[in-house]
N, C-alpha and C. Protein backbone atom coordinates (compact mmCIF):
# COMPACT_ATOMS: atom_id res chain seq x y z
N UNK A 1 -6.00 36.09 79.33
CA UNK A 1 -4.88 35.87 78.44
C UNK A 1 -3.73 35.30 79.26
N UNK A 2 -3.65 34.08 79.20
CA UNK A 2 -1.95 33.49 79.43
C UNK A 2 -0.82 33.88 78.87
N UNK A 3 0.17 33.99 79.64
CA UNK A 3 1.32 34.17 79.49
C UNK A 3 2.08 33.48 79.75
N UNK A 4 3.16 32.93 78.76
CA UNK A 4 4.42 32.32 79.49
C UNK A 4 4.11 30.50 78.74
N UNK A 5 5.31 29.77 79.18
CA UNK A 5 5.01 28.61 78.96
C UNK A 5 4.13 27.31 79.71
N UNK A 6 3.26 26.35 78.72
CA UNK A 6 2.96 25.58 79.67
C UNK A 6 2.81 24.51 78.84
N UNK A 7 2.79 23.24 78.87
CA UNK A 7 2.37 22.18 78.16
C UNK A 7 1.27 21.77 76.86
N UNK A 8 0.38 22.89 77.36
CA UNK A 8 -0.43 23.06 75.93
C UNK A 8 0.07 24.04 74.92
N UNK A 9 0.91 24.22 75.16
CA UNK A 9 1.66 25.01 74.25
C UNK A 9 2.98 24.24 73.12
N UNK A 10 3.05 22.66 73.56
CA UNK A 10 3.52 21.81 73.15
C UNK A 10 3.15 21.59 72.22
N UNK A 11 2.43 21.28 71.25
CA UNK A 11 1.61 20.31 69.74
C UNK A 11 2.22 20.92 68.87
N UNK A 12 2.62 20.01 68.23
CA UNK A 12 3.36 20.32 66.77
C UNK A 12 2.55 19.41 65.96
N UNK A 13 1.50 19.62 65.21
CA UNK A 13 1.09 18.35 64.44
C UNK A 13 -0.24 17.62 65.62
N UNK A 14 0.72 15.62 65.09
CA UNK A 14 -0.04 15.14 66.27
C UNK A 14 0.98 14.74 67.12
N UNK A 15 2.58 15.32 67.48
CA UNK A 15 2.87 14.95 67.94
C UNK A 15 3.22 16.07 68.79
N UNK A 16 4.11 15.46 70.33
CA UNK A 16 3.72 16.35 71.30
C UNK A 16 5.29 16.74 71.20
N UNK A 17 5.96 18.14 71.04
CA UNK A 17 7.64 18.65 71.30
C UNK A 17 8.06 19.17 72.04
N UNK A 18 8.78 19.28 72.59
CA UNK A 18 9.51 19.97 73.63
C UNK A 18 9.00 21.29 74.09
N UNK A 19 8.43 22.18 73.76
CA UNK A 19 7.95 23.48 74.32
C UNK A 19 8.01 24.06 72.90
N UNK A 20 6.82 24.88 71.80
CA UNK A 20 7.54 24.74 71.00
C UNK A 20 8.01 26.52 70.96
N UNK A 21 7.58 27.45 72.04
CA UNK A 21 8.74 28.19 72.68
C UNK A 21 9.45 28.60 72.78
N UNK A 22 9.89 27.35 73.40
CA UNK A 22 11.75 27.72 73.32
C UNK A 22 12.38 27.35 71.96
N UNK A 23 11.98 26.68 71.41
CA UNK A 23 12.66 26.36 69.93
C UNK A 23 12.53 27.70 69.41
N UNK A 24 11.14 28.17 68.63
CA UNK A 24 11.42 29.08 68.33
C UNK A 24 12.57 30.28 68.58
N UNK A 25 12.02 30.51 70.64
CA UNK A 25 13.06 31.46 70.59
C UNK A 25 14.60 30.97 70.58
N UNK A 26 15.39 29.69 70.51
CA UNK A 26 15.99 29.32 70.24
C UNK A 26 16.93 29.68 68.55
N UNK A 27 15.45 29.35 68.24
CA UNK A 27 15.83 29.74 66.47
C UNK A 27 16.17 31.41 66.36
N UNK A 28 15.46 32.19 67.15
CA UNK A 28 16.02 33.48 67.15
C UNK A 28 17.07 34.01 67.77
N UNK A 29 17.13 33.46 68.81
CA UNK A 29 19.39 33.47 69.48
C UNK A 29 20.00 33.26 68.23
N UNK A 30 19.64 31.96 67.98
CA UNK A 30 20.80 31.62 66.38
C UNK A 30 20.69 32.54 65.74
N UNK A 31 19.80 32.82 65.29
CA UNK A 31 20.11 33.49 63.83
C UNK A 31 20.00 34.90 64.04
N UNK A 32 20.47 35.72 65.59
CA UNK A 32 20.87 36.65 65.81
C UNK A 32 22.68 36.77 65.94
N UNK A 33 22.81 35.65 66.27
CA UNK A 33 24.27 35.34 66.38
C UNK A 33 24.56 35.50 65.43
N UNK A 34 24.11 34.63 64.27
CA UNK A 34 24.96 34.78 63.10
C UNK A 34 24.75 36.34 62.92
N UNK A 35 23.95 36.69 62.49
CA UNK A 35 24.04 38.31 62.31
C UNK A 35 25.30 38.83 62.79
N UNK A 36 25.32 39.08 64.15
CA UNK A 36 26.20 39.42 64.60
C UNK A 36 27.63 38.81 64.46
N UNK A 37 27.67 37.53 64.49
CA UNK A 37 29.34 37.84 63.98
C UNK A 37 29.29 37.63 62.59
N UNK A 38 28.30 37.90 61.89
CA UNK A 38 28.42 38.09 60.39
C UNK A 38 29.19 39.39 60.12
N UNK A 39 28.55 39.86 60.99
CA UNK A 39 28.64 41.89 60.78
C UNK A 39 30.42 41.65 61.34
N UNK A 40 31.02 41.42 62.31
CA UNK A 40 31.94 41.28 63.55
C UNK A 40 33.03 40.63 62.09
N UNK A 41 32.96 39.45 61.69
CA UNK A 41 33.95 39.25 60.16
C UNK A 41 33.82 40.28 59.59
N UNK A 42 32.98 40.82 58.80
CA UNK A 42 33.50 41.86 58.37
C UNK A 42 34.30 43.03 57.87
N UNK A 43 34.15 43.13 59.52
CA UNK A 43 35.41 44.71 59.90
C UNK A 43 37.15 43.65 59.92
N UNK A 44 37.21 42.90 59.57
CA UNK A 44 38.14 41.85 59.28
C UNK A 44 38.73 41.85 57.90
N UNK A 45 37.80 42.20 57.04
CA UNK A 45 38.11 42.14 55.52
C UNK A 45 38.81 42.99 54.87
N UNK A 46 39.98 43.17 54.13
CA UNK A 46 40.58 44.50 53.77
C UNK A 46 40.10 44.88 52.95
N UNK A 47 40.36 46.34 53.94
CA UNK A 47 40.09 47.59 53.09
C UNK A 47 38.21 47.57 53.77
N UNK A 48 37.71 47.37 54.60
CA UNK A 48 36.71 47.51 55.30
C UNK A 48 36.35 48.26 55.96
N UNK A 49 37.24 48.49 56.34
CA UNK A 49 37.32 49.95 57.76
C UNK A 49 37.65 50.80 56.99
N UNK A 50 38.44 51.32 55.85
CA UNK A 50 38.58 52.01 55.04
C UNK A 50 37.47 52.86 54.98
N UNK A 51 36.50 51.56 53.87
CA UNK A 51 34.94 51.99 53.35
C UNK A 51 34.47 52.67 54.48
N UNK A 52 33.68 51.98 55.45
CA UNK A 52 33.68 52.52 57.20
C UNK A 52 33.59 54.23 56.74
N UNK A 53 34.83 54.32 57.12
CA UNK A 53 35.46 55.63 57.58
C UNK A 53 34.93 56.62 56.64
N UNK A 54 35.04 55.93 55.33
CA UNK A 54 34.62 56.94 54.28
C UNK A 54 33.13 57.43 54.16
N UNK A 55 32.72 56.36 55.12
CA UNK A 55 30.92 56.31 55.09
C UNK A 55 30.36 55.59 53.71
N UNK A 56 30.85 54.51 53.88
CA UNK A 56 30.39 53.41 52.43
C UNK A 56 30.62 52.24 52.71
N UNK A 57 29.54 51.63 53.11
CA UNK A 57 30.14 49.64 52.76
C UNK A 57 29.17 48.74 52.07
N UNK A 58 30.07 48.30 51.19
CA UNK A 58 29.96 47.13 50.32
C UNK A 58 28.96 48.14 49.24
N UNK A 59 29.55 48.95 48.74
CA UNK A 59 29.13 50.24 47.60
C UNK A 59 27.58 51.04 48.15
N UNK A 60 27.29 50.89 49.44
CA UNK A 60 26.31 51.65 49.44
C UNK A 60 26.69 52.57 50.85
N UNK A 61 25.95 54.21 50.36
CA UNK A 61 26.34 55.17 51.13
C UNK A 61 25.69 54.84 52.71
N UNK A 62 26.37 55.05 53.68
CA UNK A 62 25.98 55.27 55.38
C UNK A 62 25.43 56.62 55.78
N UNK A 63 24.11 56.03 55.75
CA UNK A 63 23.05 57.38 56.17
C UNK A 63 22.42 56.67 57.58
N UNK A 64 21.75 57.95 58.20
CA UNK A 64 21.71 57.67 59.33
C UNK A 64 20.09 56.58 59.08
N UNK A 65 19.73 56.38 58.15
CA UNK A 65 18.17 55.75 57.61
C UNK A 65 18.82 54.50 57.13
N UNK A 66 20.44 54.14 56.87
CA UNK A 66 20.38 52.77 56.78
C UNK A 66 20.91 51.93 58.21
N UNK A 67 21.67 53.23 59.05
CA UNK A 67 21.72 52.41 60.51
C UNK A 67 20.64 51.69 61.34
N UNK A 68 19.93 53.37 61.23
CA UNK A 68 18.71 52.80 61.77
C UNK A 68 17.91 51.85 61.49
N UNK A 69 17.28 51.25 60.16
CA UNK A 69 16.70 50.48 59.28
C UNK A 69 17.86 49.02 59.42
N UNK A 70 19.38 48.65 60.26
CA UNK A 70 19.53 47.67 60.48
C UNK A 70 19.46 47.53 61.97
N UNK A 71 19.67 48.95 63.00
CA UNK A 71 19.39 48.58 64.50
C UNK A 71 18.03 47.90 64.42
N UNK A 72 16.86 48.70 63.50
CA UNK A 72 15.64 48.18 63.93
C UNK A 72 15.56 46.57 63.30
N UNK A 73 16.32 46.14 62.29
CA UNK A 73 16.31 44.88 62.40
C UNK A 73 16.62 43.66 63.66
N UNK A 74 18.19 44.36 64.04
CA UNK A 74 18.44 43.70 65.24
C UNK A 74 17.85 43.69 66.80
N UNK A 75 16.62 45.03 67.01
CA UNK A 75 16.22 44.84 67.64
C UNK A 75 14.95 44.11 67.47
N UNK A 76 14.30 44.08 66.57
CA UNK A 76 13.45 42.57 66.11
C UNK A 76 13.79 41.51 66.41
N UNK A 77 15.37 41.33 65.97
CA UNK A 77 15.47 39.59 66.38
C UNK A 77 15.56 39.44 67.61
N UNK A 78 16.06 40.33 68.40
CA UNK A 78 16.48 40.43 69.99
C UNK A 78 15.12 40.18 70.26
N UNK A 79 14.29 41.57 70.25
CA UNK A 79 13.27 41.08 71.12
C UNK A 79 12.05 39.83 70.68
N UNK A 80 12.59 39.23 70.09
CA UNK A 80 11.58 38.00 69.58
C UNK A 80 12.33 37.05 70.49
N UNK A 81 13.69 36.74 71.20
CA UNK A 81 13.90 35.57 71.85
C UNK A 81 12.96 36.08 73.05
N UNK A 82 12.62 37.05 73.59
CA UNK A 82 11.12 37.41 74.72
C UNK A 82 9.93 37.05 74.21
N UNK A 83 9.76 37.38 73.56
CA UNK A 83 8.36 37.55 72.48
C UNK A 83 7.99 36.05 72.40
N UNK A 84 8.99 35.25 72.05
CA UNK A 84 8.69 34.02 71.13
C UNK A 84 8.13 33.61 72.59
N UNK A 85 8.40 33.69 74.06
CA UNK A 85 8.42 33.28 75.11
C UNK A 85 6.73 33.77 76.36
N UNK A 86 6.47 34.76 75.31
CA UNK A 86 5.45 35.46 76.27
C UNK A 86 4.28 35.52 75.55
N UNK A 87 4.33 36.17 74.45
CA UNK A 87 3.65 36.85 73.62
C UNK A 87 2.27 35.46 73.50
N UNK A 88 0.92 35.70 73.56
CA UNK A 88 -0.07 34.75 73.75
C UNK A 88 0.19 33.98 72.25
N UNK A 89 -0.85 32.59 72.56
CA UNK A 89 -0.84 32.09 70.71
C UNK A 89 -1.94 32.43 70.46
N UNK A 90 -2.43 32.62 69.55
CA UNK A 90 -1.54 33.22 67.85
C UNK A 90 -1.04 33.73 67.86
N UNK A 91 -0.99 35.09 68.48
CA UNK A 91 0.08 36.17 67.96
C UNK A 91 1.66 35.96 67.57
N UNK A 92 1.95 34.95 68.62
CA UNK A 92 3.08 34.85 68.10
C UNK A 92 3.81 33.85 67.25
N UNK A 93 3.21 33.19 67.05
CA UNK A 93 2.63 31.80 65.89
C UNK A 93 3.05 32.50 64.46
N UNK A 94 2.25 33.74 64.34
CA UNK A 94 1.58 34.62 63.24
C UNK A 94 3.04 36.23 62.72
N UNK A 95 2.95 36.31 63.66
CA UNK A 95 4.67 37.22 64.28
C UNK A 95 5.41 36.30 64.14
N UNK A 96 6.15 35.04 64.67
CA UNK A 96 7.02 34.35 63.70
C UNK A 96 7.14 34.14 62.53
N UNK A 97 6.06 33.67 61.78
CA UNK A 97 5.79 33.54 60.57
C UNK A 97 6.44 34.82 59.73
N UNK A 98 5.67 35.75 59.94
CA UNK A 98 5.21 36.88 58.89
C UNK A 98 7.01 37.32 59.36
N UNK A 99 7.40 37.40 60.68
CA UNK A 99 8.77 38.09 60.74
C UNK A 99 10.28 37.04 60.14
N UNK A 100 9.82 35.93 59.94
CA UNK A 100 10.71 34.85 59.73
C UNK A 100 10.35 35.15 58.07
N UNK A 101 9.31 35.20 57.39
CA UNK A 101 9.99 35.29 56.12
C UNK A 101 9.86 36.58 55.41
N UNK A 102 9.78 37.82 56.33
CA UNK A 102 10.65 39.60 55.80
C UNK A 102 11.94 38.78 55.93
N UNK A 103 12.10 38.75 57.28
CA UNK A 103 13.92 38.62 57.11
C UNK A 103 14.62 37.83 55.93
N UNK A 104 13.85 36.59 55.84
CA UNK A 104 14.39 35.66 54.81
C UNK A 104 14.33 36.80 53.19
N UNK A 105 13.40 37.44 53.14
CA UNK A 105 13.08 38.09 52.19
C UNK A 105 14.10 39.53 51.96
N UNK A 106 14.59 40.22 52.49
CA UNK A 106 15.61 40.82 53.07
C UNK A 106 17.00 39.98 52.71
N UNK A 107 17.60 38.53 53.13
CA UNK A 107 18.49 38.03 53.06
C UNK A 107 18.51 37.86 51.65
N UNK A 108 17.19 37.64 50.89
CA UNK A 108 16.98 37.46 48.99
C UNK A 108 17.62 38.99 48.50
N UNK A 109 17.34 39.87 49.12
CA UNK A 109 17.35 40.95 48.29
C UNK A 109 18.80 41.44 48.31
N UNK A 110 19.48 41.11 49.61
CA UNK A 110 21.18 41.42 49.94
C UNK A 110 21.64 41.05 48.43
N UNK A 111 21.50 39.44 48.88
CA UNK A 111 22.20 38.64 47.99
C UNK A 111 21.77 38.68 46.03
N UNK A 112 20.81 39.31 46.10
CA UNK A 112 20.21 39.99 44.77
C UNK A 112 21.48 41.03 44.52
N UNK A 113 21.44 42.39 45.57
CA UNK A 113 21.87 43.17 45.48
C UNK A 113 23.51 43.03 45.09
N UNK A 114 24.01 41.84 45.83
CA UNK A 114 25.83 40.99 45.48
C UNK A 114 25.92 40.53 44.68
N UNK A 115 24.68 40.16 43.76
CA UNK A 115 24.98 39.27 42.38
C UNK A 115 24.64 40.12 41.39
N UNK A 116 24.15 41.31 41.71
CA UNK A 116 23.48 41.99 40.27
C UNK A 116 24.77 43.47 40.38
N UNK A 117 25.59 43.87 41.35
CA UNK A 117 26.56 44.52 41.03
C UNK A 117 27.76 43.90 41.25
N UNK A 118 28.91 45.20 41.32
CA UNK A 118 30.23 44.32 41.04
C UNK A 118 30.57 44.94 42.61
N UNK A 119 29.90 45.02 43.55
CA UNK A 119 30.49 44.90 44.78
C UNK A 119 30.95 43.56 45.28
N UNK A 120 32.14 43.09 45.64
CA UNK A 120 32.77 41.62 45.95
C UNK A 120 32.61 41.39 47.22
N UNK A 121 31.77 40.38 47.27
CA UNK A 121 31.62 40.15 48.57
C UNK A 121 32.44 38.67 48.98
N UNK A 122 32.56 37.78 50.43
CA UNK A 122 33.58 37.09 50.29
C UNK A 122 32.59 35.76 50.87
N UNK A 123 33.06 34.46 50.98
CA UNK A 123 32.16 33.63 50.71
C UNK A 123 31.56 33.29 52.39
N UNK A 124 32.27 33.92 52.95
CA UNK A 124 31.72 33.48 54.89
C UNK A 124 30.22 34.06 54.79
N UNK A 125 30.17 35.55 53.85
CA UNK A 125 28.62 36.29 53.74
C UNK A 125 27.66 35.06 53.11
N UNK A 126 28.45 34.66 52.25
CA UNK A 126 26.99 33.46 51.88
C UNK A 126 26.53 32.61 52.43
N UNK A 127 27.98 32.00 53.12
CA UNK A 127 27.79 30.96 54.51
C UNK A 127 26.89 30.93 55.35
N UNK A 128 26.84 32.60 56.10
CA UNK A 128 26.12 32.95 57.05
C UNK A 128 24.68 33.09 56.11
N UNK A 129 24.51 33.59 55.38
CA UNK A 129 23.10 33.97 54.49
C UNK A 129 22.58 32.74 54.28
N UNK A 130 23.55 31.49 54.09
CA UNK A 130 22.36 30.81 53.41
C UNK A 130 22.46 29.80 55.18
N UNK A 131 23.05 29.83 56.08
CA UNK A 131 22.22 29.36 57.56
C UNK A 131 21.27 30.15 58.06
N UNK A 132 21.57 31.72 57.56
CA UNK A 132 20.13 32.03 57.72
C UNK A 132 19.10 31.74 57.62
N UNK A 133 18.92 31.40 56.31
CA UNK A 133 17.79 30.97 55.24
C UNK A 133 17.34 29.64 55.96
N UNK A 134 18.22 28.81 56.42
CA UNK A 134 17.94 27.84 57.01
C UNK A 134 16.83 28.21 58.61
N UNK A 135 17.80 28.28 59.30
CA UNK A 135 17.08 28.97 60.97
C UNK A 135 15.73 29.16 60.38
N UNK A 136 15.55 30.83 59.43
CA UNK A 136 14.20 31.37 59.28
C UNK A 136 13.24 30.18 58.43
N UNK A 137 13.82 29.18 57.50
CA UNK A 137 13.18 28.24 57.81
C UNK A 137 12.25 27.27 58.32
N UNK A 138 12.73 27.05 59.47
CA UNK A 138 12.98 26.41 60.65
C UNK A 138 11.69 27.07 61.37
N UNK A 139 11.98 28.21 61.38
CA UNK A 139 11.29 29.05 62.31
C UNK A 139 9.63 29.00 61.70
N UNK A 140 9.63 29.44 60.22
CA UNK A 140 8.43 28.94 59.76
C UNK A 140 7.64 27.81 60.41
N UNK A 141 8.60 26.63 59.81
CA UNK A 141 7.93 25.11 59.82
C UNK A 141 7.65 25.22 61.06
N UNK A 142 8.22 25.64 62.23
CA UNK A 142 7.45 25.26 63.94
C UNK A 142 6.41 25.97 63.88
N UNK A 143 6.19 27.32 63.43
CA UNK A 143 5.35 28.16 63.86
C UNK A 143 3.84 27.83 63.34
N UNK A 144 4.83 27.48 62.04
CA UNK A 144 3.38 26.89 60.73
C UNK A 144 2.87 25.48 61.33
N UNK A 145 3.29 24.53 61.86
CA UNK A 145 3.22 23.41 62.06
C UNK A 145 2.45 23.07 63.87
N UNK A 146 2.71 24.79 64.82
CA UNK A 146 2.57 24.54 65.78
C UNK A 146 0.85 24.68 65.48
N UNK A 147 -0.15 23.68 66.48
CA UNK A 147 -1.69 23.78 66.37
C UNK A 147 -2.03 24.74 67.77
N UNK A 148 -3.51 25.23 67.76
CA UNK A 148 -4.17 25.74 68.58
C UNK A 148 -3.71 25.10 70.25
N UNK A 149 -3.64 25.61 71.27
CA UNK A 149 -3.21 24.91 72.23
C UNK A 149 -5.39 24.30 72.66
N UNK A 150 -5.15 23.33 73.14
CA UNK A 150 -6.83 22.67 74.27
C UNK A 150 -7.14 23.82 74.96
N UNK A 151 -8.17 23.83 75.36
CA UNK A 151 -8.51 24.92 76.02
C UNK A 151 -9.21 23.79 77.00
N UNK A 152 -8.68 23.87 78.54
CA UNK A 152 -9.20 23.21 79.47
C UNK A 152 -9.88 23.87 80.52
């Protein structure tokens, strides 16, 4: 089992890309960033820290099962800029995929959740949600698009 990058790890199609690697894990820096200063605006918004304090944001209660249930998101995206980098192909071909569209699927259900109550959310959240949507995208089409590496 190889590890790590090498040139047969290049094919996108029939054409040959940059490593496709680092894009991926590329695509997962981004769209950890946004996360993060998605979350980082936020605590910006009045009456935010309020909710916070009270143990409530954006009308839903702060239990220790919804912290955890978003650390373990962010440590997904984190450790996929490694992953995208080590992890043999398929696996991680298959792990991009399947993890690029929970999240996207997740970003549907937020934004379900902002349009079907009267919690107000402000328009930077959609901003960031719908570059999400983009990145995880993104992340698909390489992963979906990357072929078997030669076996020499």
């Amino acid at each position: 089992m190889e590890v790590g990058l090498n040139r047969q790890d290049c094919v996108i199609g029939e054409s040959i890309m940059e490593d496709v690697r680092l894009i991926l894990s590329a695509l997962w820096v981004a769209v950890t960033f946004c996360s993060v200063f998605e979350a980082i605006l936020g605590f910006v918004k009045p009456g935010y820290l309020k909710g916070v304090m009270a143990g409530e944001i954006d009308g839903i209660q702060v239990t220790q099962v919804v912290l955890v249930g978003n650390a373990i998101m962010m440590v997904i995206k984190s450790v996929m800029f490694f992953m995208s980098l080590t992890l043999p192909y398929p696996m991680i071909r298959w792990a991009n995929i399947i993890l690029s569209v929970a999240f996207f699927v997740v970003i549907l259900m937020t934004l379900g959740f902002y349009f079907t109550t009267n919690v107000q959310t402000w328009t930077y959240y959609y901003f960031f949600a719908a570059t999400e949507i983009v990145l995880y995208a993104l992340n698909v089409w390489y992963a979906w698009k990357w072929v078997a590496p030669a076996i020499s």
